[in-house]
Protein backbone atom coordinates (compact mmCIF):
# COMPACT_ATOMS: atom_id res chain seq x y z
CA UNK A 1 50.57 -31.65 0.68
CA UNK A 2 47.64 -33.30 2.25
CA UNK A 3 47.21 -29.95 4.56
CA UNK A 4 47.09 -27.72 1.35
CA UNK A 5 44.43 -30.40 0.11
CA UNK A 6 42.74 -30.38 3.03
CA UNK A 7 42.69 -26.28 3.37
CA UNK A 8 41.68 -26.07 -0.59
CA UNK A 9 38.62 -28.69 0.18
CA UNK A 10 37.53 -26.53 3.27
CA UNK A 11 37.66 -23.41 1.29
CA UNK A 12 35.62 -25.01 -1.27
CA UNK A 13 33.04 -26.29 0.90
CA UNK A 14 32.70 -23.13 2.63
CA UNK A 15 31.94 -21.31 -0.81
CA UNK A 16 29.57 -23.56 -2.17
CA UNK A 17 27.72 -23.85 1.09
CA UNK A 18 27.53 -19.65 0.98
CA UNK A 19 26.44 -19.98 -2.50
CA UNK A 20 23.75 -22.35 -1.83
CA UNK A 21 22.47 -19.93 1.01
CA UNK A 22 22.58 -16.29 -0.96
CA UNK A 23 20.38 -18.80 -3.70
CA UNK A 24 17.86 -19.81 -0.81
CA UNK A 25 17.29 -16.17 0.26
CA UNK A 26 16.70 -15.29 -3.35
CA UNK A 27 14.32 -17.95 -4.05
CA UNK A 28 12.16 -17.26 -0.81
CA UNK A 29 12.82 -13.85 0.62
CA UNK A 30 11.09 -12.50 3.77
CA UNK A 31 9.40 -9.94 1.83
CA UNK A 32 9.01 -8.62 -1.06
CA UNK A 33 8.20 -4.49 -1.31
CA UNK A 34 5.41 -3.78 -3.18
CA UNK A 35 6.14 -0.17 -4.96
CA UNK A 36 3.68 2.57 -4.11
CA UNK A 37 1.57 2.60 -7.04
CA UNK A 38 1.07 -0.81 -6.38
CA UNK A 39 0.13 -0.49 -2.70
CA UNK A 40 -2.64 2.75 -4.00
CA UNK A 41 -3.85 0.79 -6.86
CA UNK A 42 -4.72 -2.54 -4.56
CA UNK A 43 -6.07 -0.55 -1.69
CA UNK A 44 -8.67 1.67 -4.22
CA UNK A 45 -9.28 -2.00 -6.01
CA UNK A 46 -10.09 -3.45 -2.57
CA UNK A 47 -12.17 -0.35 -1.65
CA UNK A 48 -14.39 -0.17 -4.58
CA UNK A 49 -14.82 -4.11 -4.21
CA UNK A 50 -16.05 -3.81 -0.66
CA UNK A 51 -18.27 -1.00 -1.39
CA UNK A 52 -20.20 -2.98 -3.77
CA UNK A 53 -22.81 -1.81 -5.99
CA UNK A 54 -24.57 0.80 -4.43
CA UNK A 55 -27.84 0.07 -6.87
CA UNK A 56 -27.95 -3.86 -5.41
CA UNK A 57 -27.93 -5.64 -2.17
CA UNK A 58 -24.43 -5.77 -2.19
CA UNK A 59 -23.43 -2.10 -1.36
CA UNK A 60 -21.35 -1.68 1.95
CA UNK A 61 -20.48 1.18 3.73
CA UNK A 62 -16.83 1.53 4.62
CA UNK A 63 -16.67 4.65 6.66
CA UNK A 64 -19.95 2.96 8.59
CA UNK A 65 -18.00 -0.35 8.71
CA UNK A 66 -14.06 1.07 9.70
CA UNK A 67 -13.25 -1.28 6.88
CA UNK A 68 -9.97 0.36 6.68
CA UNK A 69 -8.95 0.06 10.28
CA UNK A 70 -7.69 -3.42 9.51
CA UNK A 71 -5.87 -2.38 6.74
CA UNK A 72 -2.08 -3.18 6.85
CA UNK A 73 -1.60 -0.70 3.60
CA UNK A 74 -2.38 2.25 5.73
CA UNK A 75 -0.31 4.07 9.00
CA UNK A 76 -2.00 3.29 12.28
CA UNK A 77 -1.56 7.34 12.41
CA UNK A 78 -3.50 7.81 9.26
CA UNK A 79 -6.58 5.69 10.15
CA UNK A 80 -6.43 7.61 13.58
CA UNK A 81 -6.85 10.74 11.59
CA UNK A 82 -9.48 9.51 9.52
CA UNK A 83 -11.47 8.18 12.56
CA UNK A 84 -11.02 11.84 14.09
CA UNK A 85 -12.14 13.59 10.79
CA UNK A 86 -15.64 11.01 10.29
CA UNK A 87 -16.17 11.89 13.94
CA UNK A 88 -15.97 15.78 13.45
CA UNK A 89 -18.58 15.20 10.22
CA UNK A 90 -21.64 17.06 11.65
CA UNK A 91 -24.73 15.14 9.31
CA UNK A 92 -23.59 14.51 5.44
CA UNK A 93 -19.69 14.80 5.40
CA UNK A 94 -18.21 13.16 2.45
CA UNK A 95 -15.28 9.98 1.86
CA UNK A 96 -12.08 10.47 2.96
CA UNK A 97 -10.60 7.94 0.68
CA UNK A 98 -11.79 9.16 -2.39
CA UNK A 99 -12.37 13.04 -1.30
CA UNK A 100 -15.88 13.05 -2.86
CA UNK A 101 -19.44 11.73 -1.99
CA UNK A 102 -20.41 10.17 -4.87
CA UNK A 103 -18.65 6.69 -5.94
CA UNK A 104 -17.08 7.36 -9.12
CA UNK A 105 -17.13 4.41 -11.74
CA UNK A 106 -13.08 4.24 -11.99
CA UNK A 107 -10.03 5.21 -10.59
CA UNK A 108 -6.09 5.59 -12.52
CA UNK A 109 -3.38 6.11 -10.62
CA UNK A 110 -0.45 7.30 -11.78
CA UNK A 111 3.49 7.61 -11.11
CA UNK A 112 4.75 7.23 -8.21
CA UNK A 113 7.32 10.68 -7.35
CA UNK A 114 9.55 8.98 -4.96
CA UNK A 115 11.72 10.56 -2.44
CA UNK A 116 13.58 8.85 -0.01
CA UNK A 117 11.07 7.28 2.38
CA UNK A 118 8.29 9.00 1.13
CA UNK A 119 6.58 9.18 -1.66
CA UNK A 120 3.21 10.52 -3.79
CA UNK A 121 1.20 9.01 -5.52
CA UNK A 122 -1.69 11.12 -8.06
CA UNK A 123 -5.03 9.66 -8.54
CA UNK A 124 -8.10 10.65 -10.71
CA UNK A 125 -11.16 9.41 -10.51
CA UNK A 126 -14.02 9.17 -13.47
CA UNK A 127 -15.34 12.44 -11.86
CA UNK A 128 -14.42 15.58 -14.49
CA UNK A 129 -11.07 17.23 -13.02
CA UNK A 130 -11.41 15.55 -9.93
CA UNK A 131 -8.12 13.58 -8.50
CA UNK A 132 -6.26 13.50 -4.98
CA UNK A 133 -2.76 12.48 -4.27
CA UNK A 134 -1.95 9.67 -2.00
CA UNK A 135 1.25 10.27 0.31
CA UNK A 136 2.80 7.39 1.37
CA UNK A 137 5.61 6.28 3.95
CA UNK A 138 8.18 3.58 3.98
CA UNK A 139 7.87 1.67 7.28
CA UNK A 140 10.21 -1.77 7.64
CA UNK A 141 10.64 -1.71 4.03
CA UNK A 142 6.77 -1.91 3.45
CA UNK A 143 5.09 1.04 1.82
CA UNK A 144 1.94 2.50 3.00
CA UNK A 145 -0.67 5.42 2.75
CA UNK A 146 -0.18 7.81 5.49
CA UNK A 147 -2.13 11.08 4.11
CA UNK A 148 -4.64 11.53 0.86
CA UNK A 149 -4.91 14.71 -0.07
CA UNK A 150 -7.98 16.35 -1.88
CA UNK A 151 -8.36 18.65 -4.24
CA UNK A 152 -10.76 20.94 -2.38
């Protein structure tokens, strides 16, 4: 009797003490995936931020500055092509980022078309008929931009 006691209170313990851990790793996981319009909507917020007002003291260059090199949204791949394609810009070339040279006023993106570990995102801009679409990888469980693609 006391062995079948003893055996029940183990078993017990041993489920509450799982139960108790599987509520821990809810409560604090490691990480938490951002989905991909997400990840394009806080990397165009974060770009039009930096960039500033172009009429004030406060405009920034990002191209000029590589603010995007230390960008953990974006493929190491990705800013090596975009380093390669400002370098091959003979004079005026335009931005990569939002495939135009002008800073438009706003920026929607939209769905996310999801497939597998990659996925698309569209964007428009406040430009007439002018968007891009934003390709994206999954890398660790982390989404990020690996490709924009203009319109022109």
């Amino acid at each position: 009797m006391k062995t079948k006691i003893l055996s029940l209170l183990c078993l017990l313990f041993v489920l509450v003490a799982a139960g108790c851990s599987s509520l821990a790793q809810a409560a604090s996981p490691g990480k938490v995936e951002k989905a991909p319009e997400k990840v394009v909507e806080t990397f165009y917020a974060d770009y039009l931020d930096y960039i500033g007002d172009p009429a004030s003291d406060t405009f920034r260059n990002p191209m000029v500055d590589r603010m995007y090199a230390e960008r953990d949204d974006l493929t190491p791949e990705f800013i090596t092509q975009i380093d390669e394609l400002l370098a091959s810009f003979e004079g005026a070339g335009y931005d990569p980022f939002l495939c135009a040279q002008a800073i438009p006023e706003s920026i929607t993106v939209g769905a996310a078309s999801i497939d597998g570990e990659e996925a698309t995102v569209s964007v428009t801009t406040s430009f007439v008929n002018h968007g891009l679409e934003v390709d994206l990888v999954n890398v660790d469980g982390e989404w990020k931009i690996n490709n924009i693609r203009c319109g022109f």
